[in-house]
N, C-alpha and C. Protein backbone atom coordinates (compact mmCIF):
# COMPACT_ATOMS: atom_id res chain seq x y z
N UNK A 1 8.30 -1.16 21.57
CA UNK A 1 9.20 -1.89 20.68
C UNK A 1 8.55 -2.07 19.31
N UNK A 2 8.89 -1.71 18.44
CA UNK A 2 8.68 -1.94 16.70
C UNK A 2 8.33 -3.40 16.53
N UNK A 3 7.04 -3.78 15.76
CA UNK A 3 7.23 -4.90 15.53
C UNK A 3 7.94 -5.07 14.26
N UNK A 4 8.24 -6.43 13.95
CA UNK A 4 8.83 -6.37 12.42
C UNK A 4 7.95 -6.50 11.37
N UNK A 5 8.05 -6.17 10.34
CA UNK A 5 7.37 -5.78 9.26
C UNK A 5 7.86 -6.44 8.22
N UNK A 6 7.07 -7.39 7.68
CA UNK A 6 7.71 -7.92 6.17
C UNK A 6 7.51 -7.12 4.62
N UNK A 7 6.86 -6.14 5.19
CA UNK A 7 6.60 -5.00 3.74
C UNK A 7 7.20 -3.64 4.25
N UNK A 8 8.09 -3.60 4.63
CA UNK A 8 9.26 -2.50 5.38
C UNK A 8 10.06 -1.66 4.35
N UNK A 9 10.06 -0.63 3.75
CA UNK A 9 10.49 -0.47 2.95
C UNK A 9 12.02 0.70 2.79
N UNK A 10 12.26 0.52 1.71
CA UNK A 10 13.82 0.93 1.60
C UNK A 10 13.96 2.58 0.96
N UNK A 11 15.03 3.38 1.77
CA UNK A 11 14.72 4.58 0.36
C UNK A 11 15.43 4.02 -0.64
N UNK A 12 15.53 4.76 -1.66
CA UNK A 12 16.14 4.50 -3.24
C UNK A 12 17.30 4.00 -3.23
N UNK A 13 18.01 3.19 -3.68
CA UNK A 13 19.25 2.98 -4.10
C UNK A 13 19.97 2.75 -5.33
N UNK A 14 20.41 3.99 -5.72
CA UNK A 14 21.12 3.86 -6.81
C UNK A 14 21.37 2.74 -7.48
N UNK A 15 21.95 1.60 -6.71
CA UNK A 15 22.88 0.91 -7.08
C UNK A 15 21.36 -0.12 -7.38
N UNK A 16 20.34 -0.21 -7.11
CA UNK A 16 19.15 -1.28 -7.88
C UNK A 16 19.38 -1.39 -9.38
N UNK A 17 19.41 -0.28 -10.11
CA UNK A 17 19.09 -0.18 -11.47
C UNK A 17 20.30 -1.29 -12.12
N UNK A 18 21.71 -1.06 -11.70
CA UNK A 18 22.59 -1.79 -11.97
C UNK A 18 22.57 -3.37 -11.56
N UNK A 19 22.52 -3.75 -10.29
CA UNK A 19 22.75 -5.11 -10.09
C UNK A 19 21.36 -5.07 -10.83
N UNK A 20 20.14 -4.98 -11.13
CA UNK A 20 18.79 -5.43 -12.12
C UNK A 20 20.15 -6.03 -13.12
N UNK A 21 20.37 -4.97 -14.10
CA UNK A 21 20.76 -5.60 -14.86
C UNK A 21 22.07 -6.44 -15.03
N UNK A 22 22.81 -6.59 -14.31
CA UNK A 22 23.72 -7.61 -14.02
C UNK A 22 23.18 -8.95 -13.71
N UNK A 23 21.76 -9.10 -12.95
CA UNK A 23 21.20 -10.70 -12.85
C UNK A 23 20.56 -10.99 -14.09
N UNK A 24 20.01 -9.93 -15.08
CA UNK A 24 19.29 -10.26 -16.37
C UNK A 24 20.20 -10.85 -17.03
N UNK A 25 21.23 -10.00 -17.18
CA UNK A 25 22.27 -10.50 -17.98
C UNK A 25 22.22 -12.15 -18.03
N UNK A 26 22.62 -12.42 -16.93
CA UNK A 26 23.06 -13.99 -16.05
C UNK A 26 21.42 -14.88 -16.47
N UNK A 27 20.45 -14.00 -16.33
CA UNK A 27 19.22 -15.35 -16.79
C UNK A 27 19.49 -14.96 -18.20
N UNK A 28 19.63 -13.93 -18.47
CA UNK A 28 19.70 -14.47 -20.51
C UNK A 28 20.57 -15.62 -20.70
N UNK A 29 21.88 -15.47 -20.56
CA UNK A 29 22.77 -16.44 -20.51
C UNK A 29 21.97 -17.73 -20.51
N UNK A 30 21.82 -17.76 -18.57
CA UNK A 30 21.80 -19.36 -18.77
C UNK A 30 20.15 -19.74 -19.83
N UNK A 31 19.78 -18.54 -19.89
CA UNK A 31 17.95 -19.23 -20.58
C UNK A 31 18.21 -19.88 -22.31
N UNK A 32 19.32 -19.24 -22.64
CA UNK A 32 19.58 -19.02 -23.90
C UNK A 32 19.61 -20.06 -24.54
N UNK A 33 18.99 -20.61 -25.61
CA UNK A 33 18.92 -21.66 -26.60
C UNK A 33 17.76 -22.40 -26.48
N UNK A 34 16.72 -21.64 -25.28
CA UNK A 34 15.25 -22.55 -24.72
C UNK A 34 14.47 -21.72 -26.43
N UNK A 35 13.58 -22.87 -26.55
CA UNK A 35 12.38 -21.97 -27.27
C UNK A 35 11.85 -20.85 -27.23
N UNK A 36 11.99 -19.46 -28.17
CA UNK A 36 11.83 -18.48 -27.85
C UNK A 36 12.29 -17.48 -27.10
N UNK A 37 13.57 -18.24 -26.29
CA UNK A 37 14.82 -17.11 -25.93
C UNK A 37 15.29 -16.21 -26.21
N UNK A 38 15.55 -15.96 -27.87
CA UNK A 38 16.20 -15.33 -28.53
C UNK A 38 15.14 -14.11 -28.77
N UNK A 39 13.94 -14.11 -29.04
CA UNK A 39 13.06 -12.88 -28.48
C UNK A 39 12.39 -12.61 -27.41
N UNK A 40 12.81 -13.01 -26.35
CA UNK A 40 11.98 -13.03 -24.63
C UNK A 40 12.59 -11.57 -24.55
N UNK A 41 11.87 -10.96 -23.98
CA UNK A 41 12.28 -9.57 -23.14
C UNK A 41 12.42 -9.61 -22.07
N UNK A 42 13.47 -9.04 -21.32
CA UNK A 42 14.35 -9.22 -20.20
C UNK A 42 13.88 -7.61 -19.14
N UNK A 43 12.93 -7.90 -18.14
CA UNK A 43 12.74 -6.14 -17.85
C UNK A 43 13.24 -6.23 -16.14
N UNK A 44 13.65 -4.92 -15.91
CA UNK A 44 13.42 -5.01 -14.10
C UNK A 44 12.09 -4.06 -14.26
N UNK A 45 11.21 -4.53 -13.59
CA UNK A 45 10.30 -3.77 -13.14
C UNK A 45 10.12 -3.89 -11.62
N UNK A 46 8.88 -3.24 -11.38
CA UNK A 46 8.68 -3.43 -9.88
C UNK A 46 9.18 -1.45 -9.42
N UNK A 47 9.30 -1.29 -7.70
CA UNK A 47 9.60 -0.06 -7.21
C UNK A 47 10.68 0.35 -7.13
N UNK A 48 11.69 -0.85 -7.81
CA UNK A 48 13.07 -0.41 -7.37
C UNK A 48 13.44 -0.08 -9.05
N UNK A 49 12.81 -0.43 -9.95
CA UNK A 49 12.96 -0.04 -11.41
C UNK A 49 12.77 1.62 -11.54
N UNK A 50 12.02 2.25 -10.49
CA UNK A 50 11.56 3.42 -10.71
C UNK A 50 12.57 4.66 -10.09
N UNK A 51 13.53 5.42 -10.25
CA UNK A 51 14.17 6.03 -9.80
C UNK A 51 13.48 6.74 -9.02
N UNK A 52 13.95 7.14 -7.60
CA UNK A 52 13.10 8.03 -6.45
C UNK A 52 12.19 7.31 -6.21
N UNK A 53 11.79 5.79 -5.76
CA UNK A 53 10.92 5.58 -5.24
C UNK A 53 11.52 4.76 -3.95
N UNK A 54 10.59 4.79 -3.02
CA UNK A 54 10.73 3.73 -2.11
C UNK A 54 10.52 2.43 -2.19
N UNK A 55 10.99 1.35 -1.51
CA UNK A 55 10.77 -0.08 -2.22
C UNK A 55 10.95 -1.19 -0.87
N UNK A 56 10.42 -2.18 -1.45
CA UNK A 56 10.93 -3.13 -0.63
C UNK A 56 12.29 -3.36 -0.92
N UNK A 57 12.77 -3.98 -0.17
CA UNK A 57 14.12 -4.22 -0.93
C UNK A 57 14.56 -5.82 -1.51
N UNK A 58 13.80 -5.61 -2.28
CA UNK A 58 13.77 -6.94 -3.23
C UNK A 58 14.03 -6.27 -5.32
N UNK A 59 14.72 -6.84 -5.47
CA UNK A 59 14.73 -6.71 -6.75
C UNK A 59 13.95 -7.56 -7.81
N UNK A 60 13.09 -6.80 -8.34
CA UNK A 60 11.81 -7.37 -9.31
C UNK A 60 12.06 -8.05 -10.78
N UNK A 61 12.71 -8.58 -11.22
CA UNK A 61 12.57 -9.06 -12.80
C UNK A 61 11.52 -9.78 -13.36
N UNK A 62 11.92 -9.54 -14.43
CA UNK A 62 10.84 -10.53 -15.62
C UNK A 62 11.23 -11.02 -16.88
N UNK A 63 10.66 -11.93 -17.24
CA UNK A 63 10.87 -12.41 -18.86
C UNK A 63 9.89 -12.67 -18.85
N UNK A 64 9.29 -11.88 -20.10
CA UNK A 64 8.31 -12.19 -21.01
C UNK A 64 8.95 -13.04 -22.45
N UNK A 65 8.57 -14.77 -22.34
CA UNK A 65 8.77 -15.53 -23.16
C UNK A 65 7.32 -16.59 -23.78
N UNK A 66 7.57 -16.85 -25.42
CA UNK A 66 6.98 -18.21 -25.02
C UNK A 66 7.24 -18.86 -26.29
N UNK A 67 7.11 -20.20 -26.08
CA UNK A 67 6.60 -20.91 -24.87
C UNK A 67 6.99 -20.43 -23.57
N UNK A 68 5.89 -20.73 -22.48
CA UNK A 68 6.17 -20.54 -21.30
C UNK A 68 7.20 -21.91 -20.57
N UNK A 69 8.74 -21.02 -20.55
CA UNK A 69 8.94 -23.06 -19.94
C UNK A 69 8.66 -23.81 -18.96
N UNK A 70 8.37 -25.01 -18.79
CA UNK A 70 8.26 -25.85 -17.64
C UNK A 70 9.18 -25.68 -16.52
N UNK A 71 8.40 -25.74 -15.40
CA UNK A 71 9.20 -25.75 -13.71
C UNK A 71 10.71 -26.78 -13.83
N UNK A 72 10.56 -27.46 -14.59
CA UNK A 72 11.87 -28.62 -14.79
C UNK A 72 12.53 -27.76 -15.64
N UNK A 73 12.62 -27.30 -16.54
CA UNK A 73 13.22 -26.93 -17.64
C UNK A 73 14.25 -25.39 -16.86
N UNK A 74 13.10 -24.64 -16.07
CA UNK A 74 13.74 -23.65 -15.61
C UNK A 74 14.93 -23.94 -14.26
N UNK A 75 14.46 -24.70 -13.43
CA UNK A 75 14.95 -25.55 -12.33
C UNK A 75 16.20 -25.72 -12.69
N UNK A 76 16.25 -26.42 -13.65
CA UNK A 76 17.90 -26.79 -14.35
C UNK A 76 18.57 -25.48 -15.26
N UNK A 77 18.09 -24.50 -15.55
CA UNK A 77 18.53 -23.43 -16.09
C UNK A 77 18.95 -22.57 -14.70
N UNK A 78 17.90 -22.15 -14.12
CA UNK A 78 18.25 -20.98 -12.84
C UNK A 78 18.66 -21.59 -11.72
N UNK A 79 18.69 -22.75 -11.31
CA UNK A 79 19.39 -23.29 -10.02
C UNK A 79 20.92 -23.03 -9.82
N UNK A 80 21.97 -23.02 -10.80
CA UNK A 80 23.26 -22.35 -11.08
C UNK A 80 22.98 -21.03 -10.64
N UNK A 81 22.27 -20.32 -10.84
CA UNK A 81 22.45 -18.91 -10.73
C UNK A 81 21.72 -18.58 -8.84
N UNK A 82 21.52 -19.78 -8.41
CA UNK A 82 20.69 -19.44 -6.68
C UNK A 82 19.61 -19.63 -6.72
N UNK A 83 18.65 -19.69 -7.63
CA UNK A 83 17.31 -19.24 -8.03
C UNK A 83 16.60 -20.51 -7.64
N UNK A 84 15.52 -20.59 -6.97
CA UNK A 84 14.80 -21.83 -6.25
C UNK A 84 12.99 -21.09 -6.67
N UNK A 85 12.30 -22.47 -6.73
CA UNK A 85 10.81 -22.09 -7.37
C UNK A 85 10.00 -21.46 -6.26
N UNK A 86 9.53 -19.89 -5.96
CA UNK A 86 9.07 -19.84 -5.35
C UNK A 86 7.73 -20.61 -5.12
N UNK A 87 6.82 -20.50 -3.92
CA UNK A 87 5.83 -21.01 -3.86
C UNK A 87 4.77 -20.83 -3.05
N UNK A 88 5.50 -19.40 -2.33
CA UNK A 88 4.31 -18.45 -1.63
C UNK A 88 4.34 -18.68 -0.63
N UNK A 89 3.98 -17.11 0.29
CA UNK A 89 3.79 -17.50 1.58
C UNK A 89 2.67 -18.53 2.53
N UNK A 90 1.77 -18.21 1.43
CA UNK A 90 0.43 -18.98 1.70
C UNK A 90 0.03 -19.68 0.78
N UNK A 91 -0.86 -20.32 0.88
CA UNK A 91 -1.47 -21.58 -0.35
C UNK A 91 -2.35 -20.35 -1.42
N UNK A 92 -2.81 -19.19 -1.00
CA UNK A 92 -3.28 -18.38 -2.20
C UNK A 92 -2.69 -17.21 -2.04
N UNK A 93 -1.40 -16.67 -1.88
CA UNK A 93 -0.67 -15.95 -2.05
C UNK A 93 -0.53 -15.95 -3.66
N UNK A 94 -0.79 -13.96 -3.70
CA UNK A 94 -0.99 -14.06 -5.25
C UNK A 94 0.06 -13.65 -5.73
N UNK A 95 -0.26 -14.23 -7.30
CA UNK A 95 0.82 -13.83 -8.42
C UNK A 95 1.77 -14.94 -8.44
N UNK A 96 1.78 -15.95 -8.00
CA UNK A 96 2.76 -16.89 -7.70
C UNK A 96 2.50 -17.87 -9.26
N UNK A 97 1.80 -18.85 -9.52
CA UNK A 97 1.63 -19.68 -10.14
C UNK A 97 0.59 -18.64 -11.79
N UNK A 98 -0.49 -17.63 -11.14
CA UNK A 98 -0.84 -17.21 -12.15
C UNK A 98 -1.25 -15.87 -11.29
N UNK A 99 -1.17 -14.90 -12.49
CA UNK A 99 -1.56 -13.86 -12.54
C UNK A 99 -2.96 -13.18 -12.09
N UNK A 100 -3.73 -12.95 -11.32
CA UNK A 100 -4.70 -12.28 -11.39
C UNK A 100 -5.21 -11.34 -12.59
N UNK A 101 -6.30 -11.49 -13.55
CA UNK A 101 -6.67 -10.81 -14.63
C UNK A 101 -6.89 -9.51 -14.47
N UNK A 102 -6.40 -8.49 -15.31
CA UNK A 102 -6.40 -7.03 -15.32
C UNK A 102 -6.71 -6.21 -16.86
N UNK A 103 -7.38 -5.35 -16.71
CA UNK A 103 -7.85 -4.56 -17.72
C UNK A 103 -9.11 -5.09 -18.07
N UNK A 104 -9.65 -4.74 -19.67
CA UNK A 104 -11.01 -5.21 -20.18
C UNK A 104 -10.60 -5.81 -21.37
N UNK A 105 -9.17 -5.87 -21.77
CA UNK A 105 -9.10 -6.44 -23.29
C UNK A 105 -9.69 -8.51 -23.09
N UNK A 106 -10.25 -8.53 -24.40
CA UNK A 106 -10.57 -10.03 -24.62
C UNK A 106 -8.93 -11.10 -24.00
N UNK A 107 -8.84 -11.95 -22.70
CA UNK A 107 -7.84 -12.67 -23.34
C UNK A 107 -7.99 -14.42 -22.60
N UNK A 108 -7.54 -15.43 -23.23
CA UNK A 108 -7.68 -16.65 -22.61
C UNK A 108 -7.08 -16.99 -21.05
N UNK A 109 -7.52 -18.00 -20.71
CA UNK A 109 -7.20 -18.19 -19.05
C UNK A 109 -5.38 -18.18 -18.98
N UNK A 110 -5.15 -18.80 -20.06
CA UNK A 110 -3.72 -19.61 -20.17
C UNK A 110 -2.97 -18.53 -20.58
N UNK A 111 -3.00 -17.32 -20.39
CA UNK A 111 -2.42 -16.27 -20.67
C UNK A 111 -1.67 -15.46 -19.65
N UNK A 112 -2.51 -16.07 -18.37
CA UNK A 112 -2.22 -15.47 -16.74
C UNK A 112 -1.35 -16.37 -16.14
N UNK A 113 -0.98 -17.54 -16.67
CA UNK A 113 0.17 -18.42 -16.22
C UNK A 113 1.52 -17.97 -16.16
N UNK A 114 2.13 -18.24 -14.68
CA UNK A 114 3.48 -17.48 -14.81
C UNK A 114 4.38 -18.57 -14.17
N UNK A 115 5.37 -18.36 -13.84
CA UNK A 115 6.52 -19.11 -13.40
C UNK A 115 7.41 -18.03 -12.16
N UNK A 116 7.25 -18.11 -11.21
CA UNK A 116 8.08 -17.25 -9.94
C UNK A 116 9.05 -17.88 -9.37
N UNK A 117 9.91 -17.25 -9.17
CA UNK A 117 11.25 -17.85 -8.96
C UNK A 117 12.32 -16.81 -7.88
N UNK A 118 12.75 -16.92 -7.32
CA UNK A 118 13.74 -16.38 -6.04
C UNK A 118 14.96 -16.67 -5.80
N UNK A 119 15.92 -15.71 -5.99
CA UNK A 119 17.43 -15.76 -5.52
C UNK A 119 17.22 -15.22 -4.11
N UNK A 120 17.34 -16.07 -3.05
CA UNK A 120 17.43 -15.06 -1.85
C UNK A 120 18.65 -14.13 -1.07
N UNK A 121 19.59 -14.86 -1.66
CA UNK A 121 20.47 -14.46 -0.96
C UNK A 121 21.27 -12.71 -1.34
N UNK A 122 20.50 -12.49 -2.53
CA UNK A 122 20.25 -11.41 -3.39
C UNK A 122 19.35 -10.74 -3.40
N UNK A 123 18.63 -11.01 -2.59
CA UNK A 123 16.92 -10.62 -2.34
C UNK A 123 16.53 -10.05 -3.93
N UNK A 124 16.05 -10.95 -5.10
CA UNK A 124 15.86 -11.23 -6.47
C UNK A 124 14.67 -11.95 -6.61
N UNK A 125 13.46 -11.61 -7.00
CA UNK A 125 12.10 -11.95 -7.72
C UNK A 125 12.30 -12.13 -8.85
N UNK A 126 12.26 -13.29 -9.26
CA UNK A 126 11.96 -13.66 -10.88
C UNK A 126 10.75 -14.24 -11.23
N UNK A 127 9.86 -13.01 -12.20
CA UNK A 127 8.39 -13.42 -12.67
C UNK A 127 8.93 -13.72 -14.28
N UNK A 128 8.40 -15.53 -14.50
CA UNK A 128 8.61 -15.58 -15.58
C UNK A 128 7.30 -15.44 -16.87
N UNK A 129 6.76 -14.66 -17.27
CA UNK A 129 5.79 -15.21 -18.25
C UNK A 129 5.19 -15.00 -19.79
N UNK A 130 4.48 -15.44 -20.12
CA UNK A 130 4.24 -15.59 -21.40
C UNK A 130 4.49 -14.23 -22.24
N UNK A 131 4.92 -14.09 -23.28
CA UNK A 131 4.96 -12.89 -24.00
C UNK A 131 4.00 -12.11 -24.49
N UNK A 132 2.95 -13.20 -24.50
CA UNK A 132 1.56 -12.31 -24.47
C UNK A 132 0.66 -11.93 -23.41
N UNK A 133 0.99 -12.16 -22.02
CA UNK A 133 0.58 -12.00 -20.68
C UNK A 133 0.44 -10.50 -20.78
N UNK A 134 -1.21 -10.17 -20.71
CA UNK A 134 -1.66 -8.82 -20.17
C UNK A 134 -0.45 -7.89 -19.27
N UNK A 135 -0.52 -8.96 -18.01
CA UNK A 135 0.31 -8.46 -16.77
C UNK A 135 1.74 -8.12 -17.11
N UNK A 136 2.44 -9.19 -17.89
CA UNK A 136 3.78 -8.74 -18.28
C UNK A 136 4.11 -7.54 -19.02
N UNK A 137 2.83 -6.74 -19.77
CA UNK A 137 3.25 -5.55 -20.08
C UNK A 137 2.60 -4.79 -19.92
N UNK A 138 1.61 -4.98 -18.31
CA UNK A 138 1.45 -3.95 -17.43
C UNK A 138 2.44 -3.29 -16.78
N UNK A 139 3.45 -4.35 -16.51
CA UNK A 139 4.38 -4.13 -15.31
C UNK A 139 5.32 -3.48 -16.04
N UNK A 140 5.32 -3.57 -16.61
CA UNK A 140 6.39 -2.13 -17.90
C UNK A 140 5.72 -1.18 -18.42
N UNK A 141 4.19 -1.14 -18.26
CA UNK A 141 3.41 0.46 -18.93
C UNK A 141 3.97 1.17 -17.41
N UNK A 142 3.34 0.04 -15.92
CA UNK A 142 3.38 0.89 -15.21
C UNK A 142 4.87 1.55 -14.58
N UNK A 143 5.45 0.59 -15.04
CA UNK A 143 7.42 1.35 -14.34
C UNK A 143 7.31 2.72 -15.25
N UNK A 144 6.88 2.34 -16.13
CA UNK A 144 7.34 3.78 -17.16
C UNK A 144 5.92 4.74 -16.70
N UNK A 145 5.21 4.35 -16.60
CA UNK A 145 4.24 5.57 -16.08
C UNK A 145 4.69 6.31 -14.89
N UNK A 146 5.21 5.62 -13.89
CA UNK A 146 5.51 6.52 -12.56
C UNK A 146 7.26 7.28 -12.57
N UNK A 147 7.76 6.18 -13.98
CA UNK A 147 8.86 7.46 -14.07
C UNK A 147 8.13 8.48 -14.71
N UNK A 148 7.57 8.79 -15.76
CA UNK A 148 7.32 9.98 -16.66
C UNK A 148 6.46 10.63 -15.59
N UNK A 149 5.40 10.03 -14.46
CA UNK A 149 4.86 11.38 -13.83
C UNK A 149 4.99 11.09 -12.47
N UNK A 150 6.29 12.33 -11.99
CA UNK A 150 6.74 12.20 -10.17
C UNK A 150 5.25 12.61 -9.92
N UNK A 151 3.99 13.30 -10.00
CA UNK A 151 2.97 13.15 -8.62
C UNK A 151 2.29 12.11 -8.82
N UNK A 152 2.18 10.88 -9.45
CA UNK A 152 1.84 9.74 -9.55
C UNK A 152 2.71 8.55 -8.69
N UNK A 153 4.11 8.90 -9.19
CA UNK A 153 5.29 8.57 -8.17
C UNK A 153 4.98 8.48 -7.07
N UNK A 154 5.01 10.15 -6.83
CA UNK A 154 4.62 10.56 -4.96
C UNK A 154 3.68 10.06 -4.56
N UNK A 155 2.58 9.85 -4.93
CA UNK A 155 1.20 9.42 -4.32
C UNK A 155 1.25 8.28 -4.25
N UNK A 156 1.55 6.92 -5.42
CA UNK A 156 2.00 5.74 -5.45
C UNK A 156 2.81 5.35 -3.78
N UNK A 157 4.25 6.40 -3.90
CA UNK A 157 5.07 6.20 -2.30
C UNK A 157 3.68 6.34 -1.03
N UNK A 158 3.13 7.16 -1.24
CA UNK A 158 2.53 7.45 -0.13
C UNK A 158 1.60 6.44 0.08
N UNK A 159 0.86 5.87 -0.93
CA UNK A 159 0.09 4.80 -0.35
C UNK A 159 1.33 3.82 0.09
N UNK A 160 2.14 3.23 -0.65
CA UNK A 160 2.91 2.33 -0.16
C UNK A 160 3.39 2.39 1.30
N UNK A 161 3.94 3.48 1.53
CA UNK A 161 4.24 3.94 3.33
C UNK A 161 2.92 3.64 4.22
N UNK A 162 1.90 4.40 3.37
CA UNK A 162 0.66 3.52 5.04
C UNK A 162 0.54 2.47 4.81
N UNK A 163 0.15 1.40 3.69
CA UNK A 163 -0.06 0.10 3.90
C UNK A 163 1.42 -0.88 4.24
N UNK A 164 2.55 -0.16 4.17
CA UNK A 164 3.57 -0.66 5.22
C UNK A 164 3.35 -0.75 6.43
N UNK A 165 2.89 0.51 6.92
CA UNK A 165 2.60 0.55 8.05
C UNK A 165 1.56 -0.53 8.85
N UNK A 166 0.56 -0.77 8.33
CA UNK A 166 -0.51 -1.33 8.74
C UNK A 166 -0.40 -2.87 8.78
N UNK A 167 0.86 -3.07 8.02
CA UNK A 167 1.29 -4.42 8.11
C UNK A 167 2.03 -4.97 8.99
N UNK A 168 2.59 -3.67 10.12
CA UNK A 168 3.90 -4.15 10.93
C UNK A 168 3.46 -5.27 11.79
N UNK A 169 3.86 -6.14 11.75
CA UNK A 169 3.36 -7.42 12.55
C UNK A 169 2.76 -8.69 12.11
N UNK A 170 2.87 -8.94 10.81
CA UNK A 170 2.35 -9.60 10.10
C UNK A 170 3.34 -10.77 9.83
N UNK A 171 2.83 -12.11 9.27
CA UNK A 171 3.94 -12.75 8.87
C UNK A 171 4.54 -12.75 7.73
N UNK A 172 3.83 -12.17 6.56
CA UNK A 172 4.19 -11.68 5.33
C UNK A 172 3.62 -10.55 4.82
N UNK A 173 4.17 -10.55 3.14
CA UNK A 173 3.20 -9.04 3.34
C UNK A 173 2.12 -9.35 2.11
N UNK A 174 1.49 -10.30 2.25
CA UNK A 174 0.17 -11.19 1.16
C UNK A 174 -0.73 -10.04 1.22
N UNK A 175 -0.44 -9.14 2.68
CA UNK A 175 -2.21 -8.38 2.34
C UNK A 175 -1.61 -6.93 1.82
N UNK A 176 -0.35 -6.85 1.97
CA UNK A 176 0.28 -5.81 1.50
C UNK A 176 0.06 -5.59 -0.01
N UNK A 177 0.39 -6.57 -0.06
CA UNK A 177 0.37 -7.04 -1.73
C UNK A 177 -1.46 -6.74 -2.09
N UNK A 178 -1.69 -7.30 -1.74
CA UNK A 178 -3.72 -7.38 -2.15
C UNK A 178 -4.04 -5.61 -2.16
N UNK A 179 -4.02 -5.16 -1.18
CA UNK A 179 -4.34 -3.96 -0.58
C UNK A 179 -3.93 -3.03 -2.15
N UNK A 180 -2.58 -2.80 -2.44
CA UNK A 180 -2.26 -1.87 -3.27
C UNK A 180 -3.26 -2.37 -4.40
N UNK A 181 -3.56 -3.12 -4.90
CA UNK A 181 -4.79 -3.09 -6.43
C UNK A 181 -5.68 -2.04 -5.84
N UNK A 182 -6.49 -1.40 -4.92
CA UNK A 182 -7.06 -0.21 -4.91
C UNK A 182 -6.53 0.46 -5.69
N UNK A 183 -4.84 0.95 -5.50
CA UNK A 183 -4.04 2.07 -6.27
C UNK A 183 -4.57 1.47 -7.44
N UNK A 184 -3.88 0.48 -8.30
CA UNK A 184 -4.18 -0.03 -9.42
C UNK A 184 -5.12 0.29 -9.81
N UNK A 185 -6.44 -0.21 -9.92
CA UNK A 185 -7.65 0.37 -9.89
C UNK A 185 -7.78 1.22 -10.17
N UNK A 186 -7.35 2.37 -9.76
CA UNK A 186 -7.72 3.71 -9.97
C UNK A 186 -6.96 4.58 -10.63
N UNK A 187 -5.93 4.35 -11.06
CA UNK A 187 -4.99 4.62 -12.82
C UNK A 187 -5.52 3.46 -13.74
N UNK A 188 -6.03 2.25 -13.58
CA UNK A 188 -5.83 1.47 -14.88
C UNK A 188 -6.28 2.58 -15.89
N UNK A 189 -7.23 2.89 -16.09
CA UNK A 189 -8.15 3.75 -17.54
C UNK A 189 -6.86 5.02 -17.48
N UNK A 190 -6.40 5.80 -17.23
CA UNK A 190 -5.98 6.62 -17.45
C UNK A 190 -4.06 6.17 -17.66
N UNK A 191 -3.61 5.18 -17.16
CA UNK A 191 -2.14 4.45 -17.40
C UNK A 191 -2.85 3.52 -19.05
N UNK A 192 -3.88 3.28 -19.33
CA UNK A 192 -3.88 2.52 -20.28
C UNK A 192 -4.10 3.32 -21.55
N UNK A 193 -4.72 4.38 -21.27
CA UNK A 193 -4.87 5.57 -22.34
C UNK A 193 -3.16 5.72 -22.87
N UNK A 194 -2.69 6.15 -21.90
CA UNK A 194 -1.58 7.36 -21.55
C UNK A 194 -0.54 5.91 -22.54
N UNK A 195 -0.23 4.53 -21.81
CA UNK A 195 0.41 3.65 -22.42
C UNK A 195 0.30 3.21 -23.94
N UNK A 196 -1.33 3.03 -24.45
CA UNK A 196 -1.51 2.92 -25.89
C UNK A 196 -0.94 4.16 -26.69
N UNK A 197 -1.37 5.05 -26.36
CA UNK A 197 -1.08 6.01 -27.30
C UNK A 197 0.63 6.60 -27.45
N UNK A 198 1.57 5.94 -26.32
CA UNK A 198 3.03 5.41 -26.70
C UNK A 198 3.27 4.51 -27.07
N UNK A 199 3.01 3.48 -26.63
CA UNK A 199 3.30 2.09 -27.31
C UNK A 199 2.52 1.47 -28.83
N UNK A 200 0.92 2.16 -28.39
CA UNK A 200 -0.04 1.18 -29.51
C UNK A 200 -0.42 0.54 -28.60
N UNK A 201 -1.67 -0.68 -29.27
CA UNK A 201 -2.68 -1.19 -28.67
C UNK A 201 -1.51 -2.48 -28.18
């Protein structure tokens, strides 16, 4: 008998790219008139942002804003829309409250502060954070890196499929999550080359 698996993953579905942006829509809306709204960037990232990939089946967003707003401030903005504060499966379940630090550029602690948030009934991740958060525009070098190169794609899927695997039976997927920074790891220098020299520093 199969055990169940909380990092189980989905093939592609078309239809991700669209409802993404049908819930952005709905947090611009209700975010609109907070400090710094009016230039926050609105992204889906994550595996389901990436056409042809496999995924959990959770849909990934983000706003990169700041000020970063307060848990009250958002509470009363995204609670209309389903959205409840996540708070992790575990007491150090990462990425929840702050970011784990990535790359070598100089940057302050208060930069890795985020705000996570969950529509479940939509199966919807909302990472809210600062506009200058390293991570917030990792997670957009890297959507766009694994579209522009399918054997990065492919290999990306393929780790994802065994450390699915290795999770079947678990109560969440915290180590699922941990495990893939190996991948990470081992594109940062070459996704950060490849990203500056499209974007800039």
């Amino acid at each position: 008998m199969d055990q169940p698996n909380p990092a189980a993953l989905c093939e592609p579905d078309g239809a991700w790219a669209d409802r993404a942006a049908a819930h952005l829509t709905d947090v611009r809306r209700v975010l609109s008139g907070l400090p710094g709204a009016d230039v926050a960037a609105y992204d889906h990232i994550g595996s389901t942002s990436v056409p042809g990939l496999a995924a959990k089946p959770y849909l990934d967003l983000q706003v990169r804003i700041l000020p970063l707003p307060d848990h009250d401030v958002l509470a009363r903005r995204l609670g209309p829309l389903g959205f409840d504060r996540a708070l992790g499966a575990r007491p150090d379940s990462p990425g929840v409250s702050h970011d784990i630090p990535r790359g070598d550029e100089p940057a302050p602690p208060e930069v890795w502060e985020k705000r996570l948030y969950v529509q479940r009934q939509a199966s919807v991740v909302l990472h809210v954070r600062r506009s200058d958060s390293p991570w917030g525009r990792y997670t957009v070098w890297f959507r766009d890196w694994l579209r522009a190169h399918p054997a990065e794609r492919a290999r990306y899927e393929a780790t994802k499929r065994a450390l699915s695997a290795q999770n079947a039976g678990k109560p969440d997927y915290d180590d699922y999550t941990r495990a893939k920074t190996v991948f990470f790891d081992g594109i940062q220098d070459s996704l950060t080359v490849w990203a500056r020299s499209r974007y800039g520093p």
